[in-house]
Protein backbone atom coordinates (compact mmCIF):
# COMPACT_ATOMS: atom_id res chain seq x y z
CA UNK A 1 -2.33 -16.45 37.84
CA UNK A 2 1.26 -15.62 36.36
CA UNK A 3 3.45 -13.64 38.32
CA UNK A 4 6.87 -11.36 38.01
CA UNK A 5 9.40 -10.78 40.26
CA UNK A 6 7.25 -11.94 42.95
CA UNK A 7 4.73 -8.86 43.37
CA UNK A 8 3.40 -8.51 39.60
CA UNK A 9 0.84 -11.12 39.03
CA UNK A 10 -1.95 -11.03 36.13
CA UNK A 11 -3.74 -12.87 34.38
CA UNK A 12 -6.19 -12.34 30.88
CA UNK A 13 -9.48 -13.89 30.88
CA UNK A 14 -10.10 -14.03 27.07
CA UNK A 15 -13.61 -14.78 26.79
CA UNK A 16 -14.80 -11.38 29.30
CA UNK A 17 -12.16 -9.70 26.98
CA UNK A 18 -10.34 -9.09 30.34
CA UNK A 19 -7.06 -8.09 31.97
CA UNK A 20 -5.98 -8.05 35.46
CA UNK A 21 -2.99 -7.28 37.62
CA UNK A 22 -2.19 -6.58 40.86
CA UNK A 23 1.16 -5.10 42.47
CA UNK A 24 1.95 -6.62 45.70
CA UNK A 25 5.15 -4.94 46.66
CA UNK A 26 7.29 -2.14 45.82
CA UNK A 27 8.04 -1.92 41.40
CA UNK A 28 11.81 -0.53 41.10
CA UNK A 29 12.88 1.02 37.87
CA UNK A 30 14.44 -2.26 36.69
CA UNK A 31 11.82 -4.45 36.69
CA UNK A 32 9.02 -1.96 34.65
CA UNK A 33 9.64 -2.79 31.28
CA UNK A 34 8.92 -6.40 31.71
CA UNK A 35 5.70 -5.34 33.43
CA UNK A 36 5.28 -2.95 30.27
CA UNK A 37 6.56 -5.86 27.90
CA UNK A 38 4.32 -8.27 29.42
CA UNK A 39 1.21 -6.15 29.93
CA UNK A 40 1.41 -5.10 26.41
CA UNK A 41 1.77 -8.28 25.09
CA UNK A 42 -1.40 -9.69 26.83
CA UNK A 43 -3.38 -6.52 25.86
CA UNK A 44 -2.51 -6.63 22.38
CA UNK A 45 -3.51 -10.45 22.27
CA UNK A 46 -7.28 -9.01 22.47
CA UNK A 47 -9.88 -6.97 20.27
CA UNK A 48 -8.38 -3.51 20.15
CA UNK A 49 -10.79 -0.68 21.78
CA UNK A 50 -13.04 -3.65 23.66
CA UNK A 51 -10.53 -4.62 26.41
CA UNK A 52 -11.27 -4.25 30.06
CA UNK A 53 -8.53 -3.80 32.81
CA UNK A 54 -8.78 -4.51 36.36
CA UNK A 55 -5.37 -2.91 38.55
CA UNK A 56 -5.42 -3.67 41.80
CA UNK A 57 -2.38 -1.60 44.24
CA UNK A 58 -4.75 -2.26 47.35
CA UNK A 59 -1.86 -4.61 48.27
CA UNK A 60 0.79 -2.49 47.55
CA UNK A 61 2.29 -1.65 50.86
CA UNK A 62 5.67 -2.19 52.14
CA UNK A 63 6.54 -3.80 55.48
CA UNK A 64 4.96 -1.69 58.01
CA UNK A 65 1.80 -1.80 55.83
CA UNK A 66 2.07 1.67 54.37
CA UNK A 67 0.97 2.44 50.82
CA UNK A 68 4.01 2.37 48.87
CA UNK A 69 3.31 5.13 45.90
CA UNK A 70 5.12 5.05 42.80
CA UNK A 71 8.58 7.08 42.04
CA UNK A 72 8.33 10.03 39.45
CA UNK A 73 10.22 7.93 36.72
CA UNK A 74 7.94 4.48 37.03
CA UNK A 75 4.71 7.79 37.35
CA UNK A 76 6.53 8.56 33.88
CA UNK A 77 6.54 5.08 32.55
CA UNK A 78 3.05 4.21 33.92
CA UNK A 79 2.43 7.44 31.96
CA UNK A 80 3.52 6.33 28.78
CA UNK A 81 1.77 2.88 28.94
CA UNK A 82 -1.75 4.05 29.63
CA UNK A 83 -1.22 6.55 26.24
CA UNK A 84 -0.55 3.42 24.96
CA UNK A 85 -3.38 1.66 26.40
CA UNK A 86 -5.81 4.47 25.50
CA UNK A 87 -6.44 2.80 21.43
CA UNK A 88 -6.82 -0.79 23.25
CA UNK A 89 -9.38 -0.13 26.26
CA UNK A 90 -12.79 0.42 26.50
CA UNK A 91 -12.43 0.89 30.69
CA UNK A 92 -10.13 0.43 33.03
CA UNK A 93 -10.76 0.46 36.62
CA UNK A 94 -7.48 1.02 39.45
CA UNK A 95 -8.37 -0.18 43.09
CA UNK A 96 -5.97 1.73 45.76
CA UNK A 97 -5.11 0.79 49.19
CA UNK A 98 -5.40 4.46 50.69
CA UNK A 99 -6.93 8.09 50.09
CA UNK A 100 -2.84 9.01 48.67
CA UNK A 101 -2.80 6.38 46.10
CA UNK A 102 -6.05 6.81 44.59
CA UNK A 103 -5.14 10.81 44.04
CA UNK A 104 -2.04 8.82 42.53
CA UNK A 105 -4.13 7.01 40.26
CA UNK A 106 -6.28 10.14 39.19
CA UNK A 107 -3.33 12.60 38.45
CA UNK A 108 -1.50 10.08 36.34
CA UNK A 109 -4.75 9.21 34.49
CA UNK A 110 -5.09 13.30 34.04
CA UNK A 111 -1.70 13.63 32.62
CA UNK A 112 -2.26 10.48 30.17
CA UNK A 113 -5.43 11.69 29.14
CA UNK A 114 -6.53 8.25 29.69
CA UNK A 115 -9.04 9.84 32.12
CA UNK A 116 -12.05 9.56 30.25
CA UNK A 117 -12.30 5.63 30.50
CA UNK A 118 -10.33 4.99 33.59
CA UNK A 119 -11.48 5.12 37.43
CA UNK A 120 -9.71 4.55 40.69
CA UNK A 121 -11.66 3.44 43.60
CA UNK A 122 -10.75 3.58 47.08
CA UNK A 123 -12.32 2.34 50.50
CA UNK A 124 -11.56 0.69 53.77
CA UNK A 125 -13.76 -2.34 52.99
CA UNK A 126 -12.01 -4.37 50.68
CA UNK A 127 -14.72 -6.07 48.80
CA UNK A 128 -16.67 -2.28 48.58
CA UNK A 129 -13.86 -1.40 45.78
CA UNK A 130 -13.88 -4.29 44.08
CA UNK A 131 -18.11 -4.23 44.09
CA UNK A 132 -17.64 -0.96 42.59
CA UNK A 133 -14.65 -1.41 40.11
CA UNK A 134 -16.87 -4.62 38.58
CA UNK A 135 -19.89 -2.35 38.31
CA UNK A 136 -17.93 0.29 36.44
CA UNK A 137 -16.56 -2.57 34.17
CA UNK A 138 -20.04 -4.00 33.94
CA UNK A 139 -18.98 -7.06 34.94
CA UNK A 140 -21.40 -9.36 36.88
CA UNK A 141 -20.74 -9.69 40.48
CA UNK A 142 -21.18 -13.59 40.47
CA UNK A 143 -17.78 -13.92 39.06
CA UNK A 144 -16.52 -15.91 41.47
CA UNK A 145 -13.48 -16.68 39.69
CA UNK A 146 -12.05 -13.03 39.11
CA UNK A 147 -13.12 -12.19 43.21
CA UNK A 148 -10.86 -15.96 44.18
CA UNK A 149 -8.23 -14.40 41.85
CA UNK A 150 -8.01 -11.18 43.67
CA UNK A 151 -8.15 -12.55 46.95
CA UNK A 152 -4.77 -11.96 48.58
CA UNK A 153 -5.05 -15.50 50.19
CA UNK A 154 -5.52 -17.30 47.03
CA UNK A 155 -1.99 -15.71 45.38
CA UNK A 156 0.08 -18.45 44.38
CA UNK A 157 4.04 -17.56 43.07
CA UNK A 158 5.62 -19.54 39.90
């Protein structure tokens, strides 16, 4: 797994036509276009209309362990990349860490229009989000290697 500034790790698994990332802290205005750059460049590496993406902002929490939800400009940015994203993806599931984030999730996804082929999912049990995000992606749920991947204990930083 690859990882920027420290909270933005991802990873493509070319062969399940596949991208992941998962936010692990607080994004400020200076670091989203390399997130943009980088998810872009990863996406674009793949058949166009046939890739699948897997967010996951359950670990997106600041010190106190609140959901940390994003600022109206990085809402405008994340905005702007899934109109981008909309020609490239066939699905794209979003896996929140609370009730706020998901809503989050579904307005920006409403204003992108990237609605259609994109779900958040939300619940208390961790792995219950993920079971239903790989469903949604028809993925099979024996992928051990995307679930170790995921797993906040098994994050390493470059």
């Amino acid at each position: 797994m690859n990882c920027l500034f420290g909270k933005f790790h991802y990873f493509k698994d070319e062969e399940r036509l596949l991208f992941t990332w998962k936010v692990t802290g607080k994004i400020e205005l200076s670091e989203i276009s390399p997130i943009v750059d980088t998810i872009k460049l990863h996406v674009m590496s793949l058949p166009k209309g046939k890739v699948k993406l897997l967010v996951d902002n359950r670990h997106m929490v600041d010190s106190d362990n609140h959901p940390i939800l994003f600022s109206s400009a990085i809402n405008m940015e994340w905005i702007l990349l899934q109109q981008w994203l909309i020609d490239y993806c066939s699905l794209v599931a979003v896996l929140c860490g609370s009730r706020l984030m998901k809503a989050q999730m579904d307005r920006i996804a409403e204003s992108s229009g990237i609605s259609q082929i994109l779900k958040a999912f939300w619940s208390k049990n961790y792995d219950e989000s993920l079971w239903g995000a790989m469903n949604f992606l028809e993925m099979k749920a024996n992928q051990a290697s995307l679930l170790s991947c995921l797993d906040p204990a098994n994050i390493t930083f470059d």
